[in-house]
Protein backbone atom coordinates (compact mmCIF):
# COMPACT_ATOMS: atom_id res chain seq x y z
CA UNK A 1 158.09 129.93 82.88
CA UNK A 2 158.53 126.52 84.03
CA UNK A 3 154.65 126.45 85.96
CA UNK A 4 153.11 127.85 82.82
CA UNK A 5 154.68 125.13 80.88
CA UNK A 6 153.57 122.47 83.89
CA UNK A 7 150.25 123.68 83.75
CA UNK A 8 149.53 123.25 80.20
CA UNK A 9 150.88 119.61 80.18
CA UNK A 10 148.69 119.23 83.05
CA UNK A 11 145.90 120.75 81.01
CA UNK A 12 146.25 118.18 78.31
CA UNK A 13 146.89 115.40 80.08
CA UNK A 14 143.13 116.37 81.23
CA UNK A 15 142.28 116.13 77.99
CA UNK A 16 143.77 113.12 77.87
CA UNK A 17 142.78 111.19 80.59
CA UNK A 18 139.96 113.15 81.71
CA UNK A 19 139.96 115.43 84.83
CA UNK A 20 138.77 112.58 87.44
CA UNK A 21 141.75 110.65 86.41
CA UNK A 22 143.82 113.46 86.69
CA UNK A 23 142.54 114.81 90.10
CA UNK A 24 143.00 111.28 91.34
CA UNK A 25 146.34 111.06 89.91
CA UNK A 26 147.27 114.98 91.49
CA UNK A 27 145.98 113.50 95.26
CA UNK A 28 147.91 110.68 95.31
CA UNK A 29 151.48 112.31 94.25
CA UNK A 30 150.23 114.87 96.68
CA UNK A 31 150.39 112.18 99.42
CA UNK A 32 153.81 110.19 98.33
CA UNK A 33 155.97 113.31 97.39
CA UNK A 34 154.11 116.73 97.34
CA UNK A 35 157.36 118.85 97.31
CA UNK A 36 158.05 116.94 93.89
CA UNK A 37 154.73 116.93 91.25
CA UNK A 38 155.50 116.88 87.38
CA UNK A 39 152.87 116.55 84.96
CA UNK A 40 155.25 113.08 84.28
CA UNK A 41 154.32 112.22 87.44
CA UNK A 42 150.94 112.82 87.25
CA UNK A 43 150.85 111.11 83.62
CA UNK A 44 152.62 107.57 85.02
CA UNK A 45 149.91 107.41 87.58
CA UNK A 46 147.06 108.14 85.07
CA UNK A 47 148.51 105.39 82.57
CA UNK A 48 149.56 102.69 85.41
CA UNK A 49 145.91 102.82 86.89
CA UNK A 50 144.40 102.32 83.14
CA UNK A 51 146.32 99.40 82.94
CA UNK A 52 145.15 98.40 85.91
CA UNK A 53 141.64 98.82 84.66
CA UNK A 54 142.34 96.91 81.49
CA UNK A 55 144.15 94.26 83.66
CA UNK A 56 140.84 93.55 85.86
CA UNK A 57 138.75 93.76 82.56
CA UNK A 58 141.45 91.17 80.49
CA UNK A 59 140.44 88.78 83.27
CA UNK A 60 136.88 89.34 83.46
CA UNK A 61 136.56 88.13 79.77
CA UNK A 62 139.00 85.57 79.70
CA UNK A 63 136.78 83.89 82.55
CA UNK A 64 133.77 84.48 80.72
CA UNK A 65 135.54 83.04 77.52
CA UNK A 66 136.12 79.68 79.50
CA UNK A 67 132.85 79.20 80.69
CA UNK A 68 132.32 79.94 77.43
CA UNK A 69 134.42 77.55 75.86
CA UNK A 70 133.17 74.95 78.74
CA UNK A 71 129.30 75.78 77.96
CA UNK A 72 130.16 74.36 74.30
CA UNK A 73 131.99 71.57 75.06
CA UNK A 74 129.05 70.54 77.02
CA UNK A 75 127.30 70.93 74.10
CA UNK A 76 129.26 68.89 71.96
CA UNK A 77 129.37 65.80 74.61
CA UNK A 78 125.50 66.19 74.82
CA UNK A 79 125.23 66.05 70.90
CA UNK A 80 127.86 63.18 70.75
CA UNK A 81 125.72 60.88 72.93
CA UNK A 82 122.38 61.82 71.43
CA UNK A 83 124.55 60.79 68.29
CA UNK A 84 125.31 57.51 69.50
CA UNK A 85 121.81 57.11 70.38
CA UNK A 86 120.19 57.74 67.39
CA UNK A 87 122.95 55.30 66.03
CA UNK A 88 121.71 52.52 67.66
CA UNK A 89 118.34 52.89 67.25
CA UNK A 90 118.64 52.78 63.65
CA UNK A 91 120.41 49.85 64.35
């Protein structure tokens, strides 16, 4: 039957996604369109919010890349001028 077969794509999108993504997923269709829940549904929500996730986390490291990157050019101006020092002093 057609709930049997919902169920067990529900059951392994918990697999999946894990049941707290799921459950989260299930509440939210539940309050946009609970006459019309599909385990498609349920999977769109699951996969958009993981994106989300990764979206946040993308950010979080490309800002910790550029202080990164700005730590180091630091760096390298400190170790220019200590360069030019030591230049001149053998001079």
């Amino acid at each position: 039957s057609k709930d049997a077969k919902t169920f067990l794509q529900v059951l392994e999108l918990i697999y999946e996604k894990g049941i707290n993504a799921v459950t989260e997923a299930l509440n939210e269709l539940e309050r946009f369109s609970p006459l019309d829940m599909s385990a498609d549904k349920v999977k769109v929500i699951c996969e958009y919010k993981q994106e989300k996730k990764n979206y946040i986390t993308e950010s979080y490291t490309d800002h910790l890349t550029e202080k990164s990157r700005n730590t180091l050019s630091v760096y390298d101006q400190l170790a220019a001028v200590q360069s030019e020092k030591l230049k001149k002093e053998a001079v």
